[in-house]
Protein backbone atom coordinates (compact mmCIF):
# COMPACT_ATOMS: atom_id res chain seq x y z
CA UNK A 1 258.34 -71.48 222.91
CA UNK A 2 259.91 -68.88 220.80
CA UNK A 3 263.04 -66.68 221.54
CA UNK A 4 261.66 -62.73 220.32
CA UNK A 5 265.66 -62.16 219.54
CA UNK A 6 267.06 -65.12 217.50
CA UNK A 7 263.42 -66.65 216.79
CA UNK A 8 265.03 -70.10 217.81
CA UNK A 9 262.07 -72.42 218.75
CA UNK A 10 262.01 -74.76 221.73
CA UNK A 11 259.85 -77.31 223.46
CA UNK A 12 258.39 -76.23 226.41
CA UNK A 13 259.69 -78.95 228.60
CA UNK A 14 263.44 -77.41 227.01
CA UNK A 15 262.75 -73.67 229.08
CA UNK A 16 263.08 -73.52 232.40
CA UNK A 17 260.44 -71.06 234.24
CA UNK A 18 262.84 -70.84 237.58
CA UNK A 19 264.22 -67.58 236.08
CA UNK A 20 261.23 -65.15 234.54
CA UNK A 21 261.08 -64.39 231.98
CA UNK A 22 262.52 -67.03 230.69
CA UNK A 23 266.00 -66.84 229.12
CA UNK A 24 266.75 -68.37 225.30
CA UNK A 25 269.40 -70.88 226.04
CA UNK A 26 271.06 -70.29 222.23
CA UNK A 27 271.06 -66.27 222.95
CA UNK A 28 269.74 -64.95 225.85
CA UNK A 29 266.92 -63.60 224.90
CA UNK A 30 263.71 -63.65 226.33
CA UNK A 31 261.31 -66.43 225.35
CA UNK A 32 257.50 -66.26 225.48
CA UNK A 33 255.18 -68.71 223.94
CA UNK A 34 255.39 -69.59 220.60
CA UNK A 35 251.64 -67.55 219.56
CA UNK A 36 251.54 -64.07 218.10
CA UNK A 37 249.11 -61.48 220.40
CA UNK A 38 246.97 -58.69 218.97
CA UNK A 39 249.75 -56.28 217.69
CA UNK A 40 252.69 -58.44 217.10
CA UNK A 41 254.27 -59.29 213.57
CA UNK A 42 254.17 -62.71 212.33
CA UNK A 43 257.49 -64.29 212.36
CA UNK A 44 258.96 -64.13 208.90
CA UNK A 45 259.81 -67.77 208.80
CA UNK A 46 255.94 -68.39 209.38
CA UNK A 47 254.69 -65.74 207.48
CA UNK A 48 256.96 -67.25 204.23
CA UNK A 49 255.29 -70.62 204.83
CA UNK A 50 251.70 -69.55 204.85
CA UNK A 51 252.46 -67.26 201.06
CA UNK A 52 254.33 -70.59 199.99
CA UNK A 53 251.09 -73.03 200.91
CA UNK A 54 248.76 -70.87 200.07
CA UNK A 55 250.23 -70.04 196.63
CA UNK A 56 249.52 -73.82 195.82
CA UNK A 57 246.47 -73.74 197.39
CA UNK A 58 243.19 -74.59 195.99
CA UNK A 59 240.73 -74.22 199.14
CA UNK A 60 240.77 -72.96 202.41
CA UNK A 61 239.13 -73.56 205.76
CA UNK A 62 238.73 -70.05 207.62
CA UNK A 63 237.56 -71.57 210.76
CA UNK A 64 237.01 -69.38 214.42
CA UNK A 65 237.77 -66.15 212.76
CA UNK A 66 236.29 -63.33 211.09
CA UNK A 67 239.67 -63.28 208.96
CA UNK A 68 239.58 -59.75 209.06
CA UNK A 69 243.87 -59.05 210.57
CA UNK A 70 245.90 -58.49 208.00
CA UNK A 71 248.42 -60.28 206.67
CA UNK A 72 247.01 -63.15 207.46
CA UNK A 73 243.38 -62.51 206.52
CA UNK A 74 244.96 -62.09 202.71
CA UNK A 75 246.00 -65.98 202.15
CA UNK A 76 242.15 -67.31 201.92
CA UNK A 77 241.26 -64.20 199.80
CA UNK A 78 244.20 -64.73 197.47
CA UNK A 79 242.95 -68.27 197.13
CA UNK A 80 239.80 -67.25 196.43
CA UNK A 81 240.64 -65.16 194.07
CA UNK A 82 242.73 -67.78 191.95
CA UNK A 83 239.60 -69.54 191.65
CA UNK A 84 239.87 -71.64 195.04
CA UNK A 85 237.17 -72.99 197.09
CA UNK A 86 236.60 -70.87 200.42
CA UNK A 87 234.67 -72.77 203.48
CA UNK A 88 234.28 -70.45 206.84
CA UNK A 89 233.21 -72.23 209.93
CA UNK A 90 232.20 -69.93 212.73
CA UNK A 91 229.24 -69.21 215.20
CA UNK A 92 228.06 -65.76 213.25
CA UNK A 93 228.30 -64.04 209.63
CA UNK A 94 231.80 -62.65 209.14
CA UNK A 95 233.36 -59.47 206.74
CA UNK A 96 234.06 -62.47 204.73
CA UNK A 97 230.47 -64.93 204.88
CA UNK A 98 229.84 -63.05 201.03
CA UNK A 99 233.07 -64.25 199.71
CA UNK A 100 232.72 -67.84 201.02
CA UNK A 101 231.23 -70.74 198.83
CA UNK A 102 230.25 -72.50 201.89
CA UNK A 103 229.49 -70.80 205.24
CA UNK A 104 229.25 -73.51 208.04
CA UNK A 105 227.60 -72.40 211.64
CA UNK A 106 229.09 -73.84 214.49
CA UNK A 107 231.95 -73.83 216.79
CA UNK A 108 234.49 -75.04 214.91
CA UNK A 109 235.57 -77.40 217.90
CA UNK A 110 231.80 -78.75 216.88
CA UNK A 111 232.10 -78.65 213.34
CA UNK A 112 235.45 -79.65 211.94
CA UNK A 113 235.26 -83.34 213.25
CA UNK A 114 231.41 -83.39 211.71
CA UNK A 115 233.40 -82.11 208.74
CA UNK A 116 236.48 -84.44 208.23
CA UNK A 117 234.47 -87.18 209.03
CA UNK A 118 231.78 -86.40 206.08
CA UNK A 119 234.85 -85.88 203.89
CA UNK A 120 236.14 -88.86 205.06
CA UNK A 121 233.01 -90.90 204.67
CA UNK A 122 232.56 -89.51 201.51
CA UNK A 123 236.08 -90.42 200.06
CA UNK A 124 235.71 -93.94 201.22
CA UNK A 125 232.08 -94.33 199.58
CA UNK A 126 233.69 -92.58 196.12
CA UNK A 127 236.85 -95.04 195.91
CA UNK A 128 234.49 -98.35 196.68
């Protein structure tokens, strides 16, 4: 949970829902979830992590979205663009299937566990 005044971040066992909405016990501000819905800004704090991992970055998994919103779309293209690696796991082609060096087709629910366990499988084979 996430206070939209303060940005203070809580549990969700720590907010009572007796009073909606609920009430930021630091402020008083209201509290929703701790997501960001079509039209909403990232919170700063967040949005200053993703620049400072993705600056070090040297591939990205794009996986259950077309990456097309802005600002967050830019991190795997910046990547990219430095020379990184860019995988994309999703049902369909997206904007950014052209870009990627390897396009997996799946739900990502489906494929990421296929995935980390190749890479995982793979790593163990390489080191023996």
């Amino acid at each position: 949970m996430r206070c939209l005044d303060c940005v203070a971040r809580f549990g969700a066992e720590e907010i009572s829902l007796e009073v909606l909405p609920p009430k930021c016990p630091k402020c008083g501000g209201m509290v929703k979830n701790d997501t960001v819905s079509f039209g909403e800004p990232i919170p700063m704090d967040v949005m200053m992590r993703c620049q400072d991992h993705s600056s070090r970055a040297d591939l990205v998994i794009v996986a259950g979205t077309s990456a097309t919103v802005y600002p967050a779309a830019g991190f795997a293209l910046e990547v990219k663009e430095r020379g990184g690696v860019l995988v994309e796991v999703n049902l369909y082609e997206s904007e950014i299937t052209h870009y990627c060096d390897i396009s997996l087709r799946g739900g990502s629910a489906n494929v990421l566990p296929r995935l980390a366990k190749a890479i995982s499988e793979r790593r163990r084979s390489t080191l023996s």
